[in-house]
C-alpha atoms as a PDB file:
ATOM      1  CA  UNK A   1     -43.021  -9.966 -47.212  1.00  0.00           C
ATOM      2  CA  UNK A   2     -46.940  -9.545 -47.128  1.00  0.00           C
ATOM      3  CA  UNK A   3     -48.739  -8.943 -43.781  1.00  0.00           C
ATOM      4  CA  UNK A   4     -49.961 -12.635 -43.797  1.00  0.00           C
ATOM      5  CA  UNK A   5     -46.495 -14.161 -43.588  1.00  0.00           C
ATOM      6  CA  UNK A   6     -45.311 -11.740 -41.360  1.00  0.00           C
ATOM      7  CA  UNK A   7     -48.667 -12.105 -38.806  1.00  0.00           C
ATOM      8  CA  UNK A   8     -47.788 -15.914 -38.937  1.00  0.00           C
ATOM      9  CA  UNK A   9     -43.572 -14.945 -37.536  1.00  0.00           C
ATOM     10  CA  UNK A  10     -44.360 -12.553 -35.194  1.00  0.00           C
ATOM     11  CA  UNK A  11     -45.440 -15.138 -32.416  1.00  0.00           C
ATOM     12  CA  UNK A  12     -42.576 -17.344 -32.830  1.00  0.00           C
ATOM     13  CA  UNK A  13     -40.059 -14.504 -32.841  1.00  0.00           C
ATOM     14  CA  UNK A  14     -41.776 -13.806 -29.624  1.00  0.00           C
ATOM     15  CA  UNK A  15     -42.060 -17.442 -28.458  1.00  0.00           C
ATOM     16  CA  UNK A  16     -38.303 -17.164 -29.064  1.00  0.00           C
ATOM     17  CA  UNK A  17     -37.121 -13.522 -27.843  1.00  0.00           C
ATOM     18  CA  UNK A  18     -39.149 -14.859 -24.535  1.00  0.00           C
ATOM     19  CA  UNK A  19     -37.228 -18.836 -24.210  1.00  0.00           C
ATOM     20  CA  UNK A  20     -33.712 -16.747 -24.911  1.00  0.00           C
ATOM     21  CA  UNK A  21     -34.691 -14.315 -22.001  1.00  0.00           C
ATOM     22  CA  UNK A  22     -35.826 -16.825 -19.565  1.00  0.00           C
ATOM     23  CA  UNK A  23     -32.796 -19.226 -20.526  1.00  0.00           C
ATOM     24  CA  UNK A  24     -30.576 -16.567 -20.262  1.00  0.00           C
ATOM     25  CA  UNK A  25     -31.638 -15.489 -16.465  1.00  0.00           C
ATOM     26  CA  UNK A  26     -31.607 -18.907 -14.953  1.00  0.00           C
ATOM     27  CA  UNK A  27     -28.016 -19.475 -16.448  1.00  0.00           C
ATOM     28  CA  UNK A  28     -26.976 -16.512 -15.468  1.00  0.00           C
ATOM     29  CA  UNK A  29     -27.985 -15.961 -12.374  1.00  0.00           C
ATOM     30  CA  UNK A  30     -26.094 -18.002 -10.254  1.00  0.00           C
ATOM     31  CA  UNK A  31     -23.090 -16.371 -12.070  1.00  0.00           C
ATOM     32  CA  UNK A  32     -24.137 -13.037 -11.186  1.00  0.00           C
ATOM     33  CA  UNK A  33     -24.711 -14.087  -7.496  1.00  0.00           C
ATOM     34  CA  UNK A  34     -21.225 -15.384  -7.123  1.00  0.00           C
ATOM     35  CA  UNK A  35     -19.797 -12.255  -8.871  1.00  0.00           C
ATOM     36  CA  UNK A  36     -22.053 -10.292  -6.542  1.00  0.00           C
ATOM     37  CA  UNK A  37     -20.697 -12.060  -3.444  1.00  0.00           C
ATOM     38  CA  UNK A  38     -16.458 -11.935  -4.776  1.00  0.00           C
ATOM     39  CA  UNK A  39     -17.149  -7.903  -5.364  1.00  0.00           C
ATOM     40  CA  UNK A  40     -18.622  -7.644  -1.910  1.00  0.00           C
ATOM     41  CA  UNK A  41     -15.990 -10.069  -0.174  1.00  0.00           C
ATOM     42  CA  UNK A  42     -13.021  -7.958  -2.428  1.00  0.00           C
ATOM     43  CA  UNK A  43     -14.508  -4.426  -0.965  1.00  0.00           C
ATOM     44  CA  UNK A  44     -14.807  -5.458   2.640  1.00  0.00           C
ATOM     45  CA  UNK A  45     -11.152  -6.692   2.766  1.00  0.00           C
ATOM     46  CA  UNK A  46      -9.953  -3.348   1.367  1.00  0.00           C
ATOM     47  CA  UNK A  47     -12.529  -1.532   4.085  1.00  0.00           C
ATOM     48  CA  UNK A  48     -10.538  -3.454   6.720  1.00  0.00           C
ATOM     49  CA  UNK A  49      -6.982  -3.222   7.758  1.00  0.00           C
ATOM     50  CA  UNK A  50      -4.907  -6.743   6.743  1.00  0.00           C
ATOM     51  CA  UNK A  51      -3.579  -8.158  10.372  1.00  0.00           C
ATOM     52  CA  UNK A  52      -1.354  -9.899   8.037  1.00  0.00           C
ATOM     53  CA  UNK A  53       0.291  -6.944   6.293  1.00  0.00           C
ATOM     54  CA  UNK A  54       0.135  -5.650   9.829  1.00  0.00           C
ATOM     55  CA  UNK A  55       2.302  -8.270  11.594  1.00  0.00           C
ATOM     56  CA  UNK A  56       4.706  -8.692   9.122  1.00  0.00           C
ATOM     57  CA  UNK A  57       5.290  -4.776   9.189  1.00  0.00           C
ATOM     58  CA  UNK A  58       5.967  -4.958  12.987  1.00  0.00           C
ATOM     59  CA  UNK A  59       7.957  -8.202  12.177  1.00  0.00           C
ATOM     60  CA  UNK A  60      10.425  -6.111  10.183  1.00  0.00           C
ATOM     61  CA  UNK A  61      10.494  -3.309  12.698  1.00  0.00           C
ATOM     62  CA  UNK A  62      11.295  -5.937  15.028  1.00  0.00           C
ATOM     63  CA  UNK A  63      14.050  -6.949  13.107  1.00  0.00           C
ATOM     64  CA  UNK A  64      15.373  -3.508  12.512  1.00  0.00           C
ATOM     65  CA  UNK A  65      15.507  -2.690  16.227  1.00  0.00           C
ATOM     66  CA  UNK A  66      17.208  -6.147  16.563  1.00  0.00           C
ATOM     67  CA  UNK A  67      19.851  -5.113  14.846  1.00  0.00           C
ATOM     68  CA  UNK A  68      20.261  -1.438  15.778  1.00  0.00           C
ATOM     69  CA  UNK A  69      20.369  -2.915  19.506  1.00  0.00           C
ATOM     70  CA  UNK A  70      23.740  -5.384  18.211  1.00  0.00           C
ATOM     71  CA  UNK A  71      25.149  -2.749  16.981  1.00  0.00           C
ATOM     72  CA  UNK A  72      24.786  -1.163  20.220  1.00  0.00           C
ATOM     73  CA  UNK A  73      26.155  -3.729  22.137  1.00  0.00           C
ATOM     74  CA  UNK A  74      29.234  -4.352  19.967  1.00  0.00           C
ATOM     75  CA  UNK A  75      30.067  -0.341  20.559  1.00  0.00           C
ATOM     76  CA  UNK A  76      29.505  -0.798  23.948  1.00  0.00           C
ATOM     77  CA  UNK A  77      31.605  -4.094  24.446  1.00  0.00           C
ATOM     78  CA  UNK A  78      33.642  -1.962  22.481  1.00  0.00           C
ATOM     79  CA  UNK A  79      33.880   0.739  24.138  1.00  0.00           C
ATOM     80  CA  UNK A  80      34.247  -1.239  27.258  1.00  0.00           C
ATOM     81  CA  UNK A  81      37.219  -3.173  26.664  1.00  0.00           C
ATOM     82  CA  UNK A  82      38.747   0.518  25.467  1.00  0.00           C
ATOM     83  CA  UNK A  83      38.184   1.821  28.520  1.00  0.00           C
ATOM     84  CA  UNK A  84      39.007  -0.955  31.111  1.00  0.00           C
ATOM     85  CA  UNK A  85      42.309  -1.853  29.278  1.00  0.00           C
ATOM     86  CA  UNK A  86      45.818  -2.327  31.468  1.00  0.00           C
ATOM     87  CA  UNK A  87      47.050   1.443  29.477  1.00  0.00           C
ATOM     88  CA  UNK A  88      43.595   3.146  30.516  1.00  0.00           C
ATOM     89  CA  UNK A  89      44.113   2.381  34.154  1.00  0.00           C
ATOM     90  CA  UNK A  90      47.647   3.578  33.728  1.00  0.00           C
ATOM     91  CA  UNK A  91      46.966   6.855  32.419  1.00  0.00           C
ATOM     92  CA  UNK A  92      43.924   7.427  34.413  1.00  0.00           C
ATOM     93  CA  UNK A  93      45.753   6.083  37.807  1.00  0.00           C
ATOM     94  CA  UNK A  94      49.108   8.872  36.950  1.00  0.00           C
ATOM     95  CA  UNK A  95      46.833  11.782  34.979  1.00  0.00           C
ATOM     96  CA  UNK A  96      49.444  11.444  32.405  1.00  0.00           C
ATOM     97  CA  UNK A  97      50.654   9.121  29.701  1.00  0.00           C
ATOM     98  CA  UNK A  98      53.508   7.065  30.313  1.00  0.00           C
ATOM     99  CA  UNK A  99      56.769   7.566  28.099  1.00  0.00           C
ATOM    100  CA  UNK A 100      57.348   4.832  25.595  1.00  0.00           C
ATOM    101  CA  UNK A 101      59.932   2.867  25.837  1.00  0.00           C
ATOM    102  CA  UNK A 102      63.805   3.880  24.542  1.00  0.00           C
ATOM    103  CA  UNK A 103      63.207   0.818  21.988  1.00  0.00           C
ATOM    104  CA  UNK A 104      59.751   2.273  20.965  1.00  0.00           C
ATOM    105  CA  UNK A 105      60.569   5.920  20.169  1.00  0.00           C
ATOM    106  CA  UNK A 106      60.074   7.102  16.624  1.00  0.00           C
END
């Protein structure tokens, strides 16, 4: 190419390179904006504890103690009927056990 033909392209690749930038920002920057704002939103929910997480982890403690306490009360019922049965108050009211029947014996 001689210097005439490329003095004569150098403008319009200009003209060009310049349209391309200026196109490129104003369609671009509202996407960069919104990205800008989702990266900040994403980073201050990981900066902050999640009350959701939260509640649902004392929901399931909850829960747990819930059950441990049944448990409890079932031994205790238990434990209870055990100990205030008619043979109980027998052998607690004579300090010894009773013989078993003649029918009963092994």
């Amino acid at each position: 190419m001689d210097p005439d033909t490329l003095s004569l392209l150098a403008p319009v690749v200009v003209l060009v390179f310049v349209t391309l930038t200026v196109a490129g920002v104003i369609l671009l920057k509202p996407l960069s904006s919104r990205l800008a704002m989702l990266l900040e939103a994403m980073a201050r929910e990981k900066s902050e504890p999640q009350p959701l997480d939260e509640i649902r982890h004392v929901r399931e403690l909850l829960e747990t103690l819930d059950g441990r306490v049944s448990l409890l009360e079932e031994r205790q019922d238990f434990t209870d009927a055990l100990l205030s049965g008619p043979d109980r108050k027998k052998l607690r009211s004579s300090g010894r056990p009773e013989e078993p029947p003649e029918g009963n014996r092994p």
